[in-house]
PDB file of N, CA and C in Angstrom:
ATOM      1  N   UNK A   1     165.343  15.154  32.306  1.00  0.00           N
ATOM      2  CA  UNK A   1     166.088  16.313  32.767  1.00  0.00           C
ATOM      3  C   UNK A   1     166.855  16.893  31.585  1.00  0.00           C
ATOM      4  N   UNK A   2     166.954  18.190  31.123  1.00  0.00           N
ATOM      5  CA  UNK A   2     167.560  18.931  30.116  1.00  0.00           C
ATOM      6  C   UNK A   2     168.926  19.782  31.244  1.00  0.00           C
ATOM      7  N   UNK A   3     169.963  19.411  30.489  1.00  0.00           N
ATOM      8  CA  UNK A   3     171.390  19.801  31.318  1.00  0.00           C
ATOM      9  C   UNK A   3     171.420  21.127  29.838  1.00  0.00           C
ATOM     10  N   UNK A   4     172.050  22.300  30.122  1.00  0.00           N
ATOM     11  CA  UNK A   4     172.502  23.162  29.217  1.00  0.00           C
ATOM     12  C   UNK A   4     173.544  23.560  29.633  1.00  0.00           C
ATOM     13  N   UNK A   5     174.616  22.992  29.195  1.00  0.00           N
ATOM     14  CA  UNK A   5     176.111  23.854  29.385  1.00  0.00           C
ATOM     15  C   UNK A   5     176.876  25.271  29.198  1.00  0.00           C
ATOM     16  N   UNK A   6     177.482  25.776  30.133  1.00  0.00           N
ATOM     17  CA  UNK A   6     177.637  26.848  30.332  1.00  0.00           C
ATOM     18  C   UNK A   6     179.130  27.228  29.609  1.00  0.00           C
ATOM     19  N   UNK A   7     179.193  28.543  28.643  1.00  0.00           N
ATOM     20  CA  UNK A   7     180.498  29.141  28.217  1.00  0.00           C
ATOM     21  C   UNK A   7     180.783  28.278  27.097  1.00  0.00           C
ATOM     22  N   UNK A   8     182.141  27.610  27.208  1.00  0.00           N
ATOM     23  CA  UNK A   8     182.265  26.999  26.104  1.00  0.00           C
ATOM     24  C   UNK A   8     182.253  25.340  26.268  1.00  0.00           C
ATOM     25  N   UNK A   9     181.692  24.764  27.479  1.00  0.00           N
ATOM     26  CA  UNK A   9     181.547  23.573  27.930  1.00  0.00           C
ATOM     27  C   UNK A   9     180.304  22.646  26.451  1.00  0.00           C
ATOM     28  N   UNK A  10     180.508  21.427  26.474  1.00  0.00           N
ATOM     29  CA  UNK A  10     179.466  20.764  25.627  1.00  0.00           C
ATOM     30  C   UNK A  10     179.124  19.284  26.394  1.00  0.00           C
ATOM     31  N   UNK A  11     177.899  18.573  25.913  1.00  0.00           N
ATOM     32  CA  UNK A  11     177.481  17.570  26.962  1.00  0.00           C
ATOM     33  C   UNK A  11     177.651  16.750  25.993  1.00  0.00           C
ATOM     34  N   UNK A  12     178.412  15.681  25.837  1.00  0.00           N
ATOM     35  CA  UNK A  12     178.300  14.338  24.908  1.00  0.00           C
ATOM     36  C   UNK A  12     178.156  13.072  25.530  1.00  0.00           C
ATOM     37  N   UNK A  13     177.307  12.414  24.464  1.00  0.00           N
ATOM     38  CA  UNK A  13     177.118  11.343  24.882  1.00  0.00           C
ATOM     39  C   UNK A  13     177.959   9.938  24.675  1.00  0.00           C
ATOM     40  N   UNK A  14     178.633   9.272  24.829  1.00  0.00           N
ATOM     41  CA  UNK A  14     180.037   8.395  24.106  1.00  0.00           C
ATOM     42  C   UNK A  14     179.036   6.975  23.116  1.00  0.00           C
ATOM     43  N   UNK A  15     179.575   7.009  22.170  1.00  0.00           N
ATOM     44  CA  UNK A  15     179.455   5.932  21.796  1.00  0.00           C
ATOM     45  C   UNK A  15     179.603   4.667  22.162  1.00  0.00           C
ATOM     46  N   UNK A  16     178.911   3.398  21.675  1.00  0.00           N
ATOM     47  CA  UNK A  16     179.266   1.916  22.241  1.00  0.00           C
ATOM     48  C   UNK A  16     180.294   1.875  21.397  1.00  0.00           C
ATOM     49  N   UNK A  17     181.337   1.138  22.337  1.00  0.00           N
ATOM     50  CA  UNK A  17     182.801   0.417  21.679  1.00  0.00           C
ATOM     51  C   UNK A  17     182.066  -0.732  21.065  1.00  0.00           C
ATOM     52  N   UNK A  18     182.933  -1.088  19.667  1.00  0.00           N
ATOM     53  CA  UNK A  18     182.797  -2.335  19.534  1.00  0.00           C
ATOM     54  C   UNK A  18     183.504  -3.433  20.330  1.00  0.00           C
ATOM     55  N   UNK A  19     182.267  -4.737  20.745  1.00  0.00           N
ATOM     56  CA  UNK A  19     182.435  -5.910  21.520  1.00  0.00           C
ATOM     57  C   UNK A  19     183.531  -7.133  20.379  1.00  0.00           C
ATOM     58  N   UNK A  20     183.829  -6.821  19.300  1.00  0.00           N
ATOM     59  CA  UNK A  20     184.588  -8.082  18.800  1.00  0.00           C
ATOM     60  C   UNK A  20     185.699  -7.142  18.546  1.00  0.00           C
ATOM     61  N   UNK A  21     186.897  -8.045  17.666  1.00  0.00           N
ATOM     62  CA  UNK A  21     188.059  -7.384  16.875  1.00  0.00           C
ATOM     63  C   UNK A  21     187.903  -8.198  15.776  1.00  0.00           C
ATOM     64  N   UNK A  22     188.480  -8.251  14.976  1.00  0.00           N
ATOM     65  CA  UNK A  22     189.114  -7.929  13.774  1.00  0.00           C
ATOM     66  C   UNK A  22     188.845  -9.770  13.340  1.00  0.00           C
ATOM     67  N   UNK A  23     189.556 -10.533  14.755  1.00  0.00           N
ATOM     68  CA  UNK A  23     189.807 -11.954  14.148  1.00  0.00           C
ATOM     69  C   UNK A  23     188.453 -12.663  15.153  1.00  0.00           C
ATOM     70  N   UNK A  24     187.338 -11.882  15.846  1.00  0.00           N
ATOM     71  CA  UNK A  24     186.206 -12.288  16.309  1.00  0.00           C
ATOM     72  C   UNK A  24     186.305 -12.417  17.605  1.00  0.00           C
ATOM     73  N   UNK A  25     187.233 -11.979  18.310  1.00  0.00           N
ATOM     74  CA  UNK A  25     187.309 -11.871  20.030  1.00  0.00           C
ATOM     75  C   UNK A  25     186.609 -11.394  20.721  1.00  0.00           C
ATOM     76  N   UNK A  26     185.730 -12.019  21.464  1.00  0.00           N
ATOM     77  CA  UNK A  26     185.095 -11.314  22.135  1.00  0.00           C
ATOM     78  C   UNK A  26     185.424 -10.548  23.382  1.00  0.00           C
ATOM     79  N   UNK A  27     185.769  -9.036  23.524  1.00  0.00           N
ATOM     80  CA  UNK A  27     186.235  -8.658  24.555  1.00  0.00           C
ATOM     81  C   UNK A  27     185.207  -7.996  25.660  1.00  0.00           C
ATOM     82  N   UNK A  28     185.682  -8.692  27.058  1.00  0.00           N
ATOM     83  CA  UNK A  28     184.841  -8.799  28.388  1.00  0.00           C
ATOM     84  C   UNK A  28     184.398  -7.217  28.774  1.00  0.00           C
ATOM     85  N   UNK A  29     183.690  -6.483  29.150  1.00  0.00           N
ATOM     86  CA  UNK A  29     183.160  -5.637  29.688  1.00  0.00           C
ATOM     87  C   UNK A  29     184.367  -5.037  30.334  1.00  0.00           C
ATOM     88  N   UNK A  30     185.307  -5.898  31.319  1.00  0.00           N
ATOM     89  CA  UNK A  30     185.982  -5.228  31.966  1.00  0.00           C
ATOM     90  C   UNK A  30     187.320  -4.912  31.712  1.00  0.00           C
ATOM     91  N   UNK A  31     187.616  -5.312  30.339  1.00  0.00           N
ATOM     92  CA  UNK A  31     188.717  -5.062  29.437  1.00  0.00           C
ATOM     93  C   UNK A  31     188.907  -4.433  28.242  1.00  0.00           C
ATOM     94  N   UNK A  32     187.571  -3.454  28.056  1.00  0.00           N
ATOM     95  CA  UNK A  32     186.839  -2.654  27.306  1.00  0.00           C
ATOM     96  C   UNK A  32     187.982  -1.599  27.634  1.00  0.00           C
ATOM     97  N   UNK A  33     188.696  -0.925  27.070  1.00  0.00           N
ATOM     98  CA  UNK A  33     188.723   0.662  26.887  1.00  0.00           C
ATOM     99  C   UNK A  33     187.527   1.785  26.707  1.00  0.00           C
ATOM    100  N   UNK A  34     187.309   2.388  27.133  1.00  0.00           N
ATOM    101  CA  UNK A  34     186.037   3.396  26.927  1.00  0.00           C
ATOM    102  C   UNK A  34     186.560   4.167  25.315  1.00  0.00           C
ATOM    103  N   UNK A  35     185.257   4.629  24.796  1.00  0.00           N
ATOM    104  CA  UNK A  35     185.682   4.945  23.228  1.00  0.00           C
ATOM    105  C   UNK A  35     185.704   6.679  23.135  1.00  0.00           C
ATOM    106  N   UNK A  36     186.884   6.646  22.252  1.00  0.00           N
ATOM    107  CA  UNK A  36     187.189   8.301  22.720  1.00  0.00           C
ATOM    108  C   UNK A  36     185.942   8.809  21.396  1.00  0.00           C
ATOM    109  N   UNK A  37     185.020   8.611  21.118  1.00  0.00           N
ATOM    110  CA  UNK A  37     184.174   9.156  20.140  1.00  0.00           C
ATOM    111  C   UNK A  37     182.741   9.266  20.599  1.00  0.00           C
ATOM    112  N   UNK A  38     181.978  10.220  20.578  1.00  0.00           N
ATOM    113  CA  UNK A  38     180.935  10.637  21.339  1.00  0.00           C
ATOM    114  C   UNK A  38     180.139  11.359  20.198  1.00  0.00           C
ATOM    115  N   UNK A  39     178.869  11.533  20.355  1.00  0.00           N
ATOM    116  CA  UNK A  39     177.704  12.840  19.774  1.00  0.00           C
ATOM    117  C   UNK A  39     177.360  13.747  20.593  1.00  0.00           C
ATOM    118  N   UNK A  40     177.896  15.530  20.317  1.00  0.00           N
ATOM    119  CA  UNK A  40     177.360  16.341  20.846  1.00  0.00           C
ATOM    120  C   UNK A  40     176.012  16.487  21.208  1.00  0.00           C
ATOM    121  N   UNK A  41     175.232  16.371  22.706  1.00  0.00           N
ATOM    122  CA  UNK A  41     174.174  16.749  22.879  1.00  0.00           C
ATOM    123  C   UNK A  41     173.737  18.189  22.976  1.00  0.00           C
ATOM    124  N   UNK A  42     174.688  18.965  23.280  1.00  0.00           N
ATOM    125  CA  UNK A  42     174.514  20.429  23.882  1.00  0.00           C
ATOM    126  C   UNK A  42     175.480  21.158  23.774  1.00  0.00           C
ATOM    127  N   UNK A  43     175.504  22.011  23.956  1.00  0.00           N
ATOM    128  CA  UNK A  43     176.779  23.315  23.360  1.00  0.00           C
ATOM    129  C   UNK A  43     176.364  23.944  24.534  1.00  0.00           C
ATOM    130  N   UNK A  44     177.315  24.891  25.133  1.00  0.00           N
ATOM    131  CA  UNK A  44     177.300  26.572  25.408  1.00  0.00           C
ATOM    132  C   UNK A  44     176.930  27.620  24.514  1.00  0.00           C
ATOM    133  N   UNK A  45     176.893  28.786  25.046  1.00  0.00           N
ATOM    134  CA  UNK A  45     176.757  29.691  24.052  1.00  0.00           C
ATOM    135  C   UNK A  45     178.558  30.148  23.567  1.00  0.00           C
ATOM    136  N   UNK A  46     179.118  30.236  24.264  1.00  0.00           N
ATOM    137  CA  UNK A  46     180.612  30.265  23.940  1.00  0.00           C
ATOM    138  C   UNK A  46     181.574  30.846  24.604  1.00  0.00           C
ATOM    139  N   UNK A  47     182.985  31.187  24.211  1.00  0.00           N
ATOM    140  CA  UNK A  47     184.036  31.192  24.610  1.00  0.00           C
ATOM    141  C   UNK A  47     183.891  32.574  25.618  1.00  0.00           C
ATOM    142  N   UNK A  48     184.418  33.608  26.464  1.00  0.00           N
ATOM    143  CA  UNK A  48     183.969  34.744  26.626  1.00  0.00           C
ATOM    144  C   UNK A  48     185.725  34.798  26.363  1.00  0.00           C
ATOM    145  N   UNK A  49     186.149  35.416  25.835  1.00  0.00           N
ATOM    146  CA  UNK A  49     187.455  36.348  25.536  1.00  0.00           C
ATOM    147  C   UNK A  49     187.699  37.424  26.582  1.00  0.00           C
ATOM    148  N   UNK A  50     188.900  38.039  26.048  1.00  0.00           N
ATOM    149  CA  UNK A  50     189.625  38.741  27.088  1.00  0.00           C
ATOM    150  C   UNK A  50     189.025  39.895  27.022  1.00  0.00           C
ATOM    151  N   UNK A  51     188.384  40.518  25.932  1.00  0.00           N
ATOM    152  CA  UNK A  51     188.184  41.787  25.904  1.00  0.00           C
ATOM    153  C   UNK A  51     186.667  41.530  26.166  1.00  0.00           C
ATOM    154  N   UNK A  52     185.937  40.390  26.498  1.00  0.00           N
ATOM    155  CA  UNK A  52     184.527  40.337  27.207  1.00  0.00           C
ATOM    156  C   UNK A  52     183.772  40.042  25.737  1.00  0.00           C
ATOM    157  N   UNK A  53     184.233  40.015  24.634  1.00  0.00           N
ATOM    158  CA  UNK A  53     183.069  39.480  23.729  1.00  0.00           C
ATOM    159  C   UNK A  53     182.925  37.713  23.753  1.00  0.00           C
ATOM    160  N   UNK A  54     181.871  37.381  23.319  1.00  0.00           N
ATOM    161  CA  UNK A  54     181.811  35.679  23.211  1.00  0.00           C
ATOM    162  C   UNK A  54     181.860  35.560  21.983  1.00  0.00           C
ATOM    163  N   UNK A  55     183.100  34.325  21.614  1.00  0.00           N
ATOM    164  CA  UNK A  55     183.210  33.787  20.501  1.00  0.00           C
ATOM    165  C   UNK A  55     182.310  32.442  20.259  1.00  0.00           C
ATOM    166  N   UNK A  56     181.630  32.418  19.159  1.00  0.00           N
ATOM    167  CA  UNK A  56     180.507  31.385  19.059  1.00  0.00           C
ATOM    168  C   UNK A  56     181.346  29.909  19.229  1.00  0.00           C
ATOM    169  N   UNK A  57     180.652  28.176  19.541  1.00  0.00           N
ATOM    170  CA  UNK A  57     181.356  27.376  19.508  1.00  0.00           C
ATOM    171  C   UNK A  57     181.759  26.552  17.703  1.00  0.00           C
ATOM    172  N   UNK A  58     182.678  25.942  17.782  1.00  0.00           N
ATOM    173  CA  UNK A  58     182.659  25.618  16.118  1.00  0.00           C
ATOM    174  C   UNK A  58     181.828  24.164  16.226  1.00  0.00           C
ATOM    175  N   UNK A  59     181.658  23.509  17.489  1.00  0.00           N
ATOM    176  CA  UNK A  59     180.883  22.146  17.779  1.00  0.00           C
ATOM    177  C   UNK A  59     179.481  22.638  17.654  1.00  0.00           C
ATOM    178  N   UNK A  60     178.474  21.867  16.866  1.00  0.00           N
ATOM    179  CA  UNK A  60     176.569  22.076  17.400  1.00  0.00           C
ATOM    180  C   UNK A  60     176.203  20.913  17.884  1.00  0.00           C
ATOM    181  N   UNK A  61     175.043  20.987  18.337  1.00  0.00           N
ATOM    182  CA  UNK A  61     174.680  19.923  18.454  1.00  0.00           C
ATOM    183  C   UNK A  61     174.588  18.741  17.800  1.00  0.00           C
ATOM    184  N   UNK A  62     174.315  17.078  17.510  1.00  0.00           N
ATOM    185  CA  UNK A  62     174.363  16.533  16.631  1.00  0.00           C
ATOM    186  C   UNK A  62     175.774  16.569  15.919  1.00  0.00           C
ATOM    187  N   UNK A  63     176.811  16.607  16.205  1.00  0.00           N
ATOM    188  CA  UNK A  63     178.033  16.515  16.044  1.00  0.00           C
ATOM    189  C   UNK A  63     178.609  15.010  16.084  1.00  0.00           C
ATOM    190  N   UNK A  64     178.996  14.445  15.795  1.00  0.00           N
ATOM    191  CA  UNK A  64     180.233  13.500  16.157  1.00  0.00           C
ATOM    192  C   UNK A  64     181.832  13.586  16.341  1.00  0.00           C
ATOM    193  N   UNK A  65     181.935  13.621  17.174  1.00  0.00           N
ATOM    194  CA  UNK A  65     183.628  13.888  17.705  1.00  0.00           C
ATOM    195  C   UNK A  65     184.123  13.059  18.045  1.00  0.00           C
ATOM    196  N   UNK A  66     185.455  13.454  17.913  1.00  0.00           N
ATOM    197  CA  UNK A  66     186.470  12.187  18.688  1.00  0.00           C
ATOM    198  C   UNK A  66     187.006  13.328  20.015  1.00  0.00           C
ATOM    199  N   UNK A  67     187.421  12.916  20.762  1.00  0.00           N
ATOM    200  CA  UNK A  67     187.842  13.764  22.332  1.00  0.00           C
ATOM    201  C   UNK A  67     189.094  12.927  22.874  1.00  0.00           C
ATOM    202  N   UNK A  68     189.951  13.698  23.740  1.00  0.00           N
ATOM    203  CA  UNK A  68     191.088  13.164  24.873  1.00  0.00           C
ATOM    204  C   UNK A  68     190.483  12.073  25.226  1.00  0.00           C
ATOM    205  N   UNK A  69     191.456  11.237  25.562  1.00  0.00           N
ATOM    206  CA  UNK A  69     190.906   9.744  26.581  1.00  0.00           C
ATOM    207  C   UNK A  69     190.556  10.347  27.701  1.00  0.00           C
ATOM    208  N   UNK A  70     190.910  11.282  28.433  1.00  0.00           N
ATOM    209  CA  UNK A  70     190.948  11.276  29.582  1.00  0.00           C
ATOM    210  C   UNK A  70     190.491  12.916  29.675  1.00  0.00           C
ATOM    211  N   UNK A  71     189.828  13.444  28.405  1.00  0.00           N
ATOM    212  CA  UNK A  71     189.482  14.669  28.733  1.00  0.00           C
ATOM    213  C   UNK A  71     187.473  14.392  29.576  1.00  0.00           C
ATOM    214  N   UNK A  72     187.149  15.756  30.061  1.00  0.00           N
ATOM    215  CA  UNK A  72     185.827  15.725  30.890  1.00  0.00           C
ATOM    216  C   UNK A  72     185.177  15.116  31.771  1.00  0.00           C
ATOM    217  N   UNK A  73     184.732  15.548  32.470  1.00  0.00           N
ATOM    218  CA  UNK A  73     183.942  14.946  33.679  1.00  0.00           C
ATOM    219  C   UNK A  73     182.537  13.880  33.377  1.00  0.00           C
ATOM    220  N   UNK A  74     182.789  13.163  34.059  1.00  0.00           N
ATOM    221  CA  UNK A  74     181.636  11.815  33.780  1.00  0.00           C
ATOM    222  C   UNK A  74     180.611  12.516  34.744  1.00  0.00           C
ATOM    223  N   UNK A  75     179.343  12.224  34.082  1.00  0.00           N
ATOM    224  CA  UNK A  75     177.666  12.699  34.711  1.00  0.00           C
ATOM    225  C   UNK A  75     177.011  11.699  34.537  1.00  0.00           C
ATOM    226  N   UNK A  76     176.097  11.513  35.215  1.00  0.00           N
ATOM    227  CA  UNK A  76     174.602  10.667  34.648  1.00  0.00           C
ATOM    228  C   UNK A  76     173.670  11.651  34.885  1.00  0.00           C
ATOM    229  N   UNK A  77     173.170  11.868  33.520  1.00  0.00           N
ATOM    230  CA  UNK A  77     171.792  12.460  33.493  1.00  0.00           C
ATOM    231  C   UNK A  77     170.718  10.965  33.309  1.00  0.00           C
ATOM    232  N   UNK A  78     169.583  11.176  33.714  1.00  0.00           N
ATOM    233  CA  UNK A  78     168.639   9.863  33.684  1.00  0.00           C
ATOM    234  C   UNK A  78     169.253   8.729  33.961  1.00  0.00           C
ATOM    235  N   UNK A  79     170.257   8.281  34.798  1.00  0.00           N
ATOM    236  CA  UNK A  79     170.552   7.063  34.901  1.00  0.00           C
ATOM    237  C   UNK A  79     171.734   6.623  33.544  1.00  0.00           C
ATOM    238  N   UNK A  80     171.825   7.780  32.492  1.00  0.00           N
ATOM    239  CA  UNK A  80     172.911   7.487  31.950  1.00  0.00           C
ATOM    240  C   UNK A  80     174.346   8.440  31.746  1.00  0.00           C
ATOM    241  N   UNK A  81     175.238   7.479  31.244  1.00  0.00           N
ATOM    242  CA  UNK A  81     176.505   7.620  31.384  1.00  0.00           C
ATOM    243  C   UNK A  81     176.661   9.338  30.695  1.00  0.00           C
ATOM    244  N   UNK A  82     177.362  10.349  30.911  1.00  0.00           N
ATOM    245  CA  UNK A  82     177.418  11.447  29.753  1.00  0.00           C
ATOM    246  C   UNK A  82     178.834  12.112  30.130  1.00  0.00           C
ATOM    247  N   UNK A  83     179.379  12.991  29.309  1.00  0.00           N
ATOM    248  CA  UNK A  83     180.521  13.384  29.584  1.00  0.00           C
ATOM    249  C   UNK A  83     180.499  15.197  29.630  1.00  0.00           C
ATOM    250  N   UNK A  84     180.713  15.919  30.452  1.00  0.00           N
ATOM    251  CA  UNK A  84     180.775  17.642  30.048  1.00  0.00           C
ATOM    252  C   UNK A  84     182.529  17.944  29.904  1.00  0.00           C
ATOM    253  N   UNK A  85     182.729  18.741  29.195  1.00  0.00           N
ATOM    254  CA  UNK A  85     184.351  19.293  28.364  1.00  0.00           C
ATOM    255  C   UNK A  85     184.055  20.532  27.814  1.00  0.00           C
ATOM    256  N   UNK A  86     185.325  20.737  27.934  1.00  0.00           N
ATOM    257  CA  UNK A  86     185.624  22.350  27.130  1.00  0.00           C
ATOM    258  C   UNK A  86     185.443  21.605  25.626  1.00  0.00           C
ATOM    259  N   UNK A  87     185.124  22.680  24.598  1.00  0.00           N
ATOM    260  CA  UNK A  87     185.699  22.520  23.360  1.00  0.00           C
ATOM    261  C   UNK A  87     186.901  22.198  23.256  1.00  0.00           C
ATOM    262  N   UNK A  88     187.707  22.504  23.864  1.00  0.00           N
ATOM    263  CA  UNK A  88     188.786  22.582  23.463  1.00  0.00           C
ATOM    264  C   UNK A  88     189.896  21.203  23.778  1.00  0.00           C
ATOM    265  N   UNK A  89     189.279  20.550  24.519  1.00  0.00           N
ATOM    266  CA  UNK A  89     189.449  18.937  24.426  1.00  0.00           C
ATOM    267  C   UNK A  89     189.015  17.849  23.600  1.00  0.00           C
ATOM    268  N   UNK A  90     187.662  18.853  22.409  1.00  0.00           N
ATOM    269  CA  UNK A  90     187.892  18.066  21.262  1.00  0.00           C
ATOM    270  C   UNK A  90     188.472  18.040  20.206  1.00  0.00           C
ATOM    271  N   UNK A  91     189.348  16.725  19.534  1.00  0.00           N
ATOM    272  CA  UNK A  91     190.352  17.256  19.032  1.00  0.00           C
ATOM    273  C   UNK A  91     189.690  17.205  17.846  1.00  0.00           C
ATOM    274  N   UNK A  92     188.748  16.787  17.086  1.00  0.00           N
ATOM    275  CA  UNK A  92     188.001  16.815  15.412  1.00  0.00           C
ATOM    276  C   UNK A  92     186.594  16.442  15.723  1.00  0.00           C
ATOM    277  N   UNK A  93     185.816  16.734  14.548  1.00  0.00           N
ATOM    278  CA  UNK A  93     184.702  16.029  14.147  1.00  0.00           C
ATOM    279  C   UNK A  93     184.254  15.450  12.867  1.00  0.00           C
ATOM    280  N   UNK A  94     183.685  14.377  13.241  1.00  0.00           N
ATOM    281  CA  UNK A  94     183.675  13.501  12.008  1.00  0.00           C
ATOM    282  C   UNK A  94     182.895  13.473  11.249  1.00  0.00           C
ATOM    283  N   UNK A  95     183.220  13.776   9.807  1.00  0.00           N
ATOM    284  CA  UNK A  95     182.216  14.266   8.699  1.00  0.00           C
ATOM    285  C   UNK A  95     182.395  13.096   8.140  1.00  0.00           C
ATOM    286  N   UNK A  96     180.202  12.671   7.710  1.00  0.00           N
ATOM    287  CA  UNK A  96     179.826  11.439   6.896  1.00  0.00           C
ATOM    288  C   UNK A  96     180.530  11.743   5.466  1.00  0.00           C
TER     289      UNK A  96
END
């Protein structure tokens, strides 16, 4: 299934948290924090402004971001986990 987000919405997918820390702990599934860092799958075409023009998004696809803990709505496309958000709940992206 291909999801395409509408306006300035984007579809990411979250990254796996890492399972150890630092001194080798293994932490349980259910004491996991979810990881605020994801890869853009999909963009909108963009913002629509007040005076009706659309401003393009600064996210593309293939992105890596970091996002709100608690920003966007959880989806499963195919049986997996995905997240849809405004741009504007991401707060950077992370350049290699």
């Amino acid at each position: 299934m291909k999801v395409k987000p509408l306006y300035d919405r984007v579809l990411i997918k979250r990254l796996e948290a890492n399972e150890k820390v630092k001194g080798g702990i293994i932490i349980p599934d259910t004491a996991k924090e979810k990881p605020i860092e994801g890869e853009v799958l999909a963009v909108g075409n963009g913002k629509i402004l007040e005076d009706g023009k659309v401003r393009a998004l600064d996210i593309k696809a293939g992105d890596r971001v970091l996002f709100s803990k608690y920003a966007g709505t959880e989806i499963k496309i195919d049986g997996e986990e995905h997240l849809m958000m405004r741009e504007e709940d991401i707060l950077g992206v992370i350049e290699k």
